[in-house]
Protein backbone atom coordinates (compact mmCIF):
# COMPACT_ATOMS: atom_id res chain seq x y z
CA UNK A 1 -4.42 -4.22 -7.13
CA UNK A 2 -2.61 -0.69 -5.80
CA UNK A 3 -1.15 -2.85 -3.26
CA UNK A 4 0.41 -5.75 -5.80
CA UNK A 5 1.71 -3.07 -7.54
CA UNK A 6 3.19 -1.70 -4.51
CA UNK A 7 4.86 -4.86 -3.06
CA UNK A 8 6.05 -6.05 -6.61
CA UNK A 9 7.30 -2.62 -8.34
CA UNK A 10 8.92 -2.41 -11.45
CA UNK A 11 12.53 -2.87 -11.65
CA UNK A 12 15.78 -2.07 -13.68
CA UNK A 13 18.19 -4.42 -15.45
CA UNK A 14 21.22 -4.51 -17.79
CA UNK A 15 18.39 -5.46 -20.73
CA UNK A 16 15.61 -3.02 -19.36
CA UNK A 17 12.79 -2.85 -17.07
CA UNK A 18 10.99 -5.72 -15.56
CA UNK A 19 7.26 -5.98 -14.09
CA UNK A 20 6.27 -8.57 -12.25
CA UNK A 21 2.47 -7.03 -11.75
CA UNK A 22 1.46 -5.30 -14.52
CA UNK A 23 -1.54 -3.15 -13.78
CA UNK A 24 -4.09 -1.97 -17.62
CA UNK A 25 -6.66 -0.02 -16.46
CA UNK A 26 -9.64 -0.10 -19.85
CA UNK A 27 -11.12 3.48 -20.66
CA UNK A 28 -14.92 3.79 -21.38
CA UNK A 29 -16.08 2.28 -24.68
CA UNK A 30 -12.54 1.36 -25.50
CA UNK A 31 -12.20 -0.63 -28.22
CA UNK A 32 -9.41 -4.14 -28.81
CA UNK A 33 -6.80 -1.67 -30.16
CA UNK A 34 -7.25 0.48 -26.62
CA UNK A 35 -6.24 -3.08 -24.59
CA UNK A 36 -3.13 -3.13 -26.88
CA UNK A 37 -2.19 1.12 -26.29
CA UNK A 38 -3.02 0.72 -22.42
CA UNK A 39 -0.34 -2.59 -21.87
CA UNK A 40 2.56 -0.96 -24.38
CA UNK A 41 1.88 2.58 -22.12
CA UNK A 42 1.93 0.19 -18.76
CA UNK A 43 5.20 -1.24 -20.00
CA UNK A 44 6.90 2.25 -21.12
CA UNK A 45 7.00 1.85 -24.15
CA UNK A 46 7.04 5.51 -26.02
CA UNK A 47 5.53 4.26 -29.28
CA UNK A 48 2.77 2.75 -27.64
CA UNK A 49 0.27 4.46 -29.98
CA UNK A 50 2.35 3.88 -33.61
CA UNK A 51 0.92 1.31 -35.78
CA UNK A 52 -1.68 -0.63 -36.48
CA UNK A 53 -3.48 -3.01 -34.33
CA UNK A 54 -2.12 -6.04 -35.60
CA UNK A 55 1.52 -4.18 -35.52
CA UNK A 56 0.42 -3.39 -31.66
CA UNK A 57 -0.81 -6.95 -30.59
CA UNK A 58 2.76 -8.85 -31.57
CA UNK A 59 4.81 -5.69 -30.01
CA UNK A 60 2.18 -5.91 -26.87
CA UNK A 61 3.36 -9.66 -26.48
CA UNK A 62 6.90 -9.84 -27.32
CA UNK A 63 7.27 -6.63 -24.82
CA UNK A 64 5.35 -8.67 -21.60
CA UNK A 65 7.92 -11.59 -22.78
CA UNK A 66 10.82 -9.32 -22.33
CA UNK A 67 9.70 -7.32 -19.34
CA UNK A 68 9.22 -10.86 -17.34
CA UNK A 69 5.57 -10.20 -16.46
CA UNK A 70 4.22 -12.35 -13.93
CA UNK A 71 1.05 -11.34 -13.26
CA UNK A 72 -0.93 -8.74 -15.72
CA UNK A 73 -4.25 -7.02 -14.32
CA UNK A 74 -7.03 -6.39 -16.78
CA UNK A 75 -8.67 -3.26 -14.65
CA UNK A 76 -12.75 -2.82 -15.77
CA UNK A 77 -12.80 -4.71 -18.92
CA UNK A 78 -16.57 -4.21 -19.02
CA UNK A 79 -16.09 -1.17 -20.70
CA UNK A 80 -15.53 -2.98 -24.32
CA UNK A 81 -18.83 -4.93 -23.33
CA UNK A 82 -20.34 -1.77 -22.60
CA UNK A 83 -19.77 -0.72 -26.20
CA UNK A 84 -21.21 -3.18 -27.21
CA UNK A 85 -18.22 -5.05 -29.37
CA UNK A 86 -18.46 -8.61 -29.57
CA UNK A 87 -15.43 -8.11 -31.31
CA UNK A 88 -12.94 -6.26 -29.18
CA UNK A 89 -14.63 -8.74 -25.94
CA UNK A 90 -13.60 -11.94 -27.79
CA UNK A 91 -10.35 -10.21 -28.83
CA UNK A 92 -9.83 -9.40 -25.03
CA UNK A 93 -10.10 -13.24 -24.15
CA UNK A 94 -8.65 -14.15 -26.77
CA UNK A 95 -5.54 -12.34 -25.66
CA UNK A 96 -6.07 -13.79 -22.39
CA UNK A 97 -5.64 -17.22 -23.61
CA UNK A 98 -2.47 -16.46 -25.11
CA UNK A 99 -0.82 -15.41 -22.68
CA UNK A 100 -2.27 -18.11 -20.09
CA UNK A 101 -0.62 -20.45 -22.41
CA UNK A 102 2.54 -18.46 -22.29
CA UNK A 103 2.58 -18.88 -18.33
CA UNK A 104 1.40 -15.53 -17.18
CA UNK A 105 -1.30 -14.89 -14.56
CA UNK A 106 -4.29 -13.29 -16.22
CA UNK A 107 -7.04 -11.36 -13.98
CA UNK A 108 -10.08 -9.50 -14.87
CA UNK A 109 -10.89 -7.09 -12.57
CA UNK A 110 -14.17 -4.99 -12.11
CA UNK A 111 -15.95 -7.23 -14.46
CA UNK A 112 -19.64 -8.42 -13.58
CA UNK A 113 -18.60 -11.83 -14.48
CA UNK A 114 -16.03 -13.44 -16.59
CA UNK A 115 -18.95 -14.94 -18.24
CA UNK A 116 -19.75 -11.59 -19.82
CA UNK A 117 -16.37 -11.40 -21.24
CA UNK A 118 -16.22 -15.57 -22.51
CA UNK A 119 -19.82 -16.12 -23.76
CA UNK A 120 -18.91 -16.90 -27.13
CA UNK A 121 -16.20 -19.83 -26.17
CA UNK A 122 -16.21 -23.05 -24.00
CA UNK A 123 -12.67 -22.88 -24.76
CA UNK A 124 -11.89 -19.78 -23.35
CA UNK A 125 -14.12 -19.87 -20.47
CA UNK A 126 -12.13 -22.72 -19.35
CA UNK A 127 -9.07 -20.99 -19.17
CA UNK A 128 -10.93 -18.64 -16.56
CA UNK A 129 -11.59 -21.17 -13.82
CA UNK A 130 -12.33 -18.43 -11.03
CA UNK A 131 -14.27 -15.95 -9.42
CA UNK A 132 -12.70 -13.97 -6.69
CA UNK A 133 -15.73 -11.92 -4.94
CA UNK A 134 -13.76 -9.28 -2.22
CA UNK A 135 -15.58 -7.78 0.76
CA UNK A 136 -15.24 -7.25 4.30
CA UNK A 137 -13.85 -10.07 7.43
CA UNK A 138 -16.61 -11.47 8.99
CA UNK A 139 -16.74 -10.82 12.90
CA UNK A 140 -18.74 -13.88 13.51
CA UNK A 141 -16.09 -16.22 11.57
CA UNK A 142 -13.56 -16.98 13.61
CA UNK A 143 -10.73 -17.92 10.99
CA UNK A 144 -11.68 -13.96 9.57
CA UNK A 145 -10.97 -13.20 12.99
CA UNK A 146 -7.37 -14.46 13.35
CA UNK A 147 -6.77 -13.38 9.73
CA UNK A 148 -7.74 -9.72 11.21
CA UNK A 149 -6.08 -10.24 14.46
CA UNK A 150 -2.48 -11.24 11.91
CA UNK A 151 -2.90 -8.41 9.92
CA UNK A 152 -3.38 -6.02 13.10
CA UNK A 153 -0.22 -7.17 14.54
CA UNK A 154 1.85 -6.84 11.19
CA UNK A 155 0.62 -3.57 10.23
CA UNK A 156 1.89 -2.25 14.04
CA UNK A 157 4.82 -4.22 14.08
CA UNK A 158 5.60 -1.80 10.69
CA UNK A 159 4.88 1.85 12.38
CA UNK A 160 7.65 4.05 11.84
CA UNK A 161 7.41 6.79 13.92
CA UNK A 162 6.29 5.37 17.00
CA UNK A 163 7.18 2.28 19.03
CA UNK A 164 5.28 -1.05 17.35
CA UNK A 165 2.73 -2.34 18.84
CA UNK A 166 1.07 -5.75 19.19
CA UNK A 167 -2.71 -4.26 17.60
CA UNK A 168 -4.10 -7.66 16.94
CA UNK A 169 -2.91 -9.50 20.36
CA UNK A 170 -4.13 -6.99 22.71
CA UNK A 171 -8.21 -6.69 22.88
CA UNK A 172 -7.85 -3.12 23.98
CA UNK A 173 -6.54 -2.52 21.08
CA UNK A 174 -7.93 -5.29 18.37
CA UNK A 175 -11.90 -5.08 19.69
CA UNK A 176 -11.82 -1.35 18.94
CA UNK A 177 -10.37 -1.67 15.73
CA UNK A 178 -12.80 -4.64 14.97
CA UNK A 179 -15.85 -2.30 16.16
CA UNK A 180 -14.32 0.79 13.88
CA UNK A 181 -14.07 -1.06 11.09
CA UNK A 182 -16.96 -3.81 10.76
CA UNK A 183 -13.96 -6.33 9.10
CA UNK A 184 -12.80 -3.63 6.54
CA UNK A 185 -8.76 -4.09 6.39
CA UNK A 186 -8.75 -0.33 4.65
CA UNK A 187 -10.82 1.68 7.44
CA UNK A 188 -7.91 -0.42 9.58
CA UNK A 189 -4.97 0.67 7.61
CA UNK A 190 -6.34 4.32 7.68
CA UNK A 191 -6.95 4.64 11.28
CA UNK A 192 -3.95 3.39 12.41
CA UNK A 193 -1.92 5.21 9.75
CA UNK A 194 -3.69 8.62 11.00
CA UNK A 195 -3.33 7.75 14.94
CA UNK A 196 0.50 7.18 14.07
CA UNK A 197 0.71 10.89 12.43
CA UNK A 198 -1.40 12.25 15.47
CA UNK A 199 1.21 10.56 17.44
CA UNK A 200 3.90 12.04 15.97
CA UNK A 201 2.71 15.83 15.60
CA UNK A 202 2.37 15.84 19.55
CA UNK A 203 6.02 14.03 20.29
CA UNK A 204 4.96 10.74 21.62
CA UNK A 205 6.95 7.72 21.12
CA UNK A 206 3.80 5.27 21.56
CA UNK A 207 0.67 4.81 20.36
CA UNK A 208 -2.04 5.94 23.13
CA UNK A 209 -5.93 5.83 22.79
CA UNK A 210 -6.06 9.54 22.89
CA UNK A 211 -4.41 9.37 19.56
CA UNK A 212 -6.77 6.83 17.87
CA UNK A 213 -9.71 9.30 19.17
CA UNK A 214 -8.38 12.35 17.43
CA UNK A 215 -7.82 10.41 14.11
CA UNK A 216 -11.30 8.81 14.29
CA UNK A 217 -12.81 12.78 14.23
CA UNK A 218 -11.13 13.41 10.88
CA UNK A 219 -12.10 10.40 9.53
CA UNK A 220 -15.88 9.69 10.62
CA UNK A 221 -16.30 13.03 8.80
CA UNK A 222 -16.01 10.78 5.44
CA UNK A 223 -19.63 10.28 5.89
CA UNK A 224 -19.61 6.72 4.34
CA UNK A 225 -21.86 3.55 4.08
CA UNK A 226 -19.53 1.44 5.51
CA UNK A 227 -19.35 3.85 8.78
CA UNK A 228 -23.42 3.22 9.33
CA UNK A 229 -22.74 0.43 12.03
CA UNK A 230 -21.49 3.10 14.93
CA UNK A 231 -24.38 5.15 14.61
CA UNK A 232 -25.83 5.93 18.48
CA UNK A 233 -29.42 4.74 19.21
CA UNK A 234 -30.48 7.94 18.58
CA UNK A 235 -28.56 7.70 15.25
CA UNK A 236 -27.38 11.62 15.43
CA UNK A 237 -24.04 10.80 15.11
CA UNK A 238 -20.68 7.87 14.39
CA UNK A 239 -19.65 6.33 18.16
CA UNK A 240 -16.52 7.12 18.39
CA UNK A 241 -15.19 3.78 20.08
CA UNK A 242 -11.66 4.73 21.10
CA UNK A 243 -13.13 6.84 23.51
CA UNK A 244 -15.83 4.76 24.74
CA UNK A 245 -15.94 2.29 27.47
CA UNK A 246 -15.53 -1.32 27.06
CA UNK A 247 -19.02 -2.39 27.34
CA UNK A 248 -19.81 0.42 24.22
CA UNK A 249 -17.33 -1.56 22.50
CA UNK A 250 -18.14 -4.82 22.62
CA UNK A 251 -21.88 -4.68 21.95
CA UNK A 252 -20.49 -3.29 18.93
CA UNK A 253 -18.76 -6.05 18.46
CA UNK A 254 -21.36 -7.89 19.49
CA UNK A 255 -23.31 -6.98 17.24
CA UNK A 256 -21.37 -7.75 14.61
CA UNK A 257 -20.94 -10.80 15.07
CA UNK A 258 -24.71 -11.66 15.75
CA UNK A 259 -25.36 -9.69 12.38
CA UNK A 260 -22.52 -12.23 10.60
């Protein structure tokens, strides 16, 4: 969602600001009126909390109309569930529906299932066709694997302050990353983004694997689940696989992909 919003920022024009992504993030046991407040905020609008509800749902769609958005991100809608109004849930789809129809891209996001949110209506369920479930590449697929290999050679072909670098091509470069990661394009994006600052403190003009070590320190210190795979066999501490030999690295790898 952070990165939509990043690729597709808001922009000015003669008759305002436009959105293409519009990102509503729902606050705990927020009620219909809340969804209504959170998209007129989104949008800039200063009045976003003047008038009443019904006041705020035909200002909430002639304002999306005007500020030409494309695609508008329902963040944790679970939270009107979770207080347990039938109301403000069929109000949310309702909504939905409405704006479907009016050619925008509806998604909600952080929900169980779209079921919980469309119980009450075959009709509105059916203007929710999908289910998009995220989670990590899978080392034993091998179309994840080119997808990974793609993204490893865009994101170094975009380094700034150091000479770009093919990261998915070259094994040296990809297995490690693949073994650091366990498919995860975020522990990816992190790494390489802290070996490029590392880089950069000392002077260098290219990436090295002395720089990848020295970021891998700072972040193996995160302590997280997703980290678990590099433990040693004695399982005292994260493998650090930049500075490992090649054989460490691929029965990490291996692994992996024999886990699926």
């Amino acid at each position: 969602m952070k990165e939509l919003c990043r690729r597709y920022p808001k922009f000015g024009t003669p008759n305002g600001f436009q959105h293409p992504v519009l990102y509503v993030h729902l606050v705990e046991r927020a009620k219909l009126i809340d969804v209504y407040i959170g998209v007129l905020r989104a949008l800039g609008d200063p009045a976003h909390r003047i008038g009443t509800e019904k006041e705020l749902r035909y200002r909430t769609r002639d304002l999306l109309a005007a500020a030409g958005v494309k695609l508008l991100i329902f963040d944790e809608p679970h939270h009107l569930t979770e207080a347990r109004s039938d109301g403000a849930r069929l109000g949310l789809t309702q909504l939905g529906k409405s704006l479907i129809d009016d050619g925008l891209c509806v998604v909600f996001s952080g929900v169980k299932s779209v079921d919980d949110l469309v119980a009450e209506s075959d009709e509105l369920a059916r203007r929710f066709r999908g289910k998009l479930i995220l989670g990590p590449y899978r080392a034993s697929n091998k179309t994840d694997i080119e997808i990974l290999r793609t993204f490893c050679n865009v994101l170094g072909g975009r380094l700034k302050f150091v000479d770009p670098i093919a990261l998915g091509t070259e094994n040296v470069w990809f297995g490690r990353l693949l073994a650091a990661s366990n498919g995860l394009v975020g522990v990816i994006s992190q790494i390489v983004r802290q070996a490029e600052s590392r880089a950069r403190q000392a002077g260098d003009s290219q990436l090295k694997m002395k720089h990848f070590s020295m970021a891998w320190k700072n972040f193996s210190r995160s302590g997280e689940e997703r980290l678990q795979h590099l433990k040693s066999v004695e399982g005292t501490r994260l493998i650090d696989v930049f500075a490992a030999d090649d054989k460490t690295m691929m029965d990490i790898v291996g692994r992996l992909q024999h886990k699926g």
